[in-house]
Protein backbone atom coordinates (compact mmCIF):
# COMPACT_ATOMS: atom_id res chain seq x y z
CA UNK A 1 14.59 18.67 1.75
CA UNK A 2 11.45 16.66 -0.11
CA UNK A 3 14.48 14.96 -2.75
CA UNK A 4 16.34 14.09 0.70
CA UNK A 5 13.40 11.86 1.76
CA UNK A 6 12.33 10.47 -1.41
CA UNK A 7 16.05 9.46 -2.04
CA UNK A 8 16.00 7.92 1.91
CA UNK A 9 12.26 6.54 0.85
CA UNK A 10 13.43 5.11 -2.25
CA UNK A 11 16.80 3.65 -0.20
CA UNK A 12 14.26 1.73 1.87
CA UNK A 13 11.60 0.64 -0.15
CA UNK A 14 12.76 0.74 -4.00
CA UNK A 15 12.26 2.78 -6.97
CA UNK A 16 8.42 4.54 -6.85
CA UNK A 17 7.61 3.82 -10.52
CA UNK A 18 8.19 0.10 -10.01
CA UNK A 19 6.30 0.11 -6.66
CA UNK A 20 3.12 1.82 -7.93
CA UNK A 21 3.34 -1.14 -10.64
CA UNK A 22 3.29 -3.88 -8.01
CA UNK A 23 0.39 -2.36 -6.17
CA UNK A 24 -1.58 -0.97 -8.95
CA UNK A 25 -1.41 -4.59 -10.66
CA UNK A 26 -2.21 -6.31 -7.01
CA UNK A 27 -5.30 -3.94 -6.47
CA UNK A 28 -6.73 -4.33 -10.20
CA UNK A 29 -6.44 -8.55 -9.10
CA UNK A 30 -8.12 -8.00 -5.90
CA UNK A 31 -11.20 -5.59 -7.37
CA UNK A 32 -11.10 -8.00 -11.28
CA UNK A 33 -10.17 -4.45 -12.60
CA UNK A 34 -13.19 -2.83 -11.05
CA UNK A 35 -13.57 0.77 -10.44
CA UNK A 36 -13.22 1.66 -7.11
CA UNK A 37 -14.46 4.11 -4.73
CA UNK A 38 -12.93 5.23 -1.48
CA UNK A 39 -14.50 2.32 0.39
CA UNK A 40 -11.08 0.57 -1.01
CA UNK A 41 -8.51 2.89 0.16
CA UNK A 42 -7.79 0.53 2.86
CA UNK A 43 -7.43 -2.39 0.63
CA UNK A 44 -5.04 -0.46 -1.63
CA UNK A 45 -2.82 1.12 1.50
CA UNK A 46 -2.65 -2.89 2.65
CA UNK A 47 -1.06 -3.68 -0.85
CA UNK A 48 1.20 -0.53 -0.94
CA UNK A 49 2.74 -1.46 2.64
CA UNK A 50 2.95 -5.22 1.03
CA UNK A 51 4.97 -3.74 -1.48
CA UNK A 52 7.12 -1.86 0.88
CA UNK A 53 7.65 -4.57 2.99
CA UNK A 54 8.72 -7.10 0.36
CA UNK A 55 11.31 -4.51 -0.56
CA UNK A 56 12.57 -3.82 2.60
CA UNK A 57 11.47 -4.92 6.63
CA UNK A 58 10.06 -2.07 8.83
CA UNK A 59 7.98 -3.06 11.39
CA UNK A 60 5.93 -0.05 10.88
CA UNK A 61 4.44 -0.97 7.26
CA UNK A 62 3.37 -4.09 9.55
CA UNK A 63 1.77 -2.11 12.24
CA UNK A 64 0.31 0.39 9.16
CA UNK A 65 -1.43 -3.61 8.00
CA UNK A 66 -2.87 -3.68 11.27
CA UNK A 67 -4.38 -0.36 11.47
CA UNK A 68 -5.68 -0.14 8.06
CA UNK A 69 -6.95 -3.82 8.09
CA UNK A 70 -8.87 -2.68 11.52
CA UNK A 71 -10.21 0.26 9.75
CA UNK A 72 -11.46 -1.46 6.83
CA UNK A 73 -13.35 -4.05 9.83
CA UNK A 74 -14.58 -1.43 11.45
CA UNK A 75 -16.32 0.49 8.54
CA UNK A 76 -17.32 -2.41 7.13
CA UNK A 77 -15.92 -1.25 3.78
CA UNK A 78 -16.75 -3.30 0.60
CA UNK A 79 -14.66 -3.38 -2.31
């Protein structure tokens, strides 16, 4: 069952590998190749739904933006 929905993940979005190389090289921009705590999980979920989206439209990585970007306001969360 878990290959059916990575196959149907990677159908809609692209292959993992390449993905995690957009966002990780996006997120090391953003922080200048800082460490990072938790305080930038919402930063880095922002990137990864980027990612998705440039690979394939679904409004829901564009509502996930939303909630994580309102998260991130919320806490007050500092990179």
């Amino acid at each position: 069952m878990i290959d059916k929905i990575l196959k149907e993940r990677e159908d809609s979005y692209g292959d993992f590998k390449d993905n995690a190389r957009k966002t990780t090289k996006m997120f090391n921009i953003l922080t200048d190749n800082r460490p990072c705590g938790c305080k930038a999980y919402p930063a880095f979920m922002i990137i990864t739904k980027l990612v998705r989206e440039f690979n394939k439209h679904n409004k829901d990585n564009l509502d996930d933006i939303q909630g994580y970007a309102k998260l991130w306001a919320e806490d007050h969360y500092d990179l």
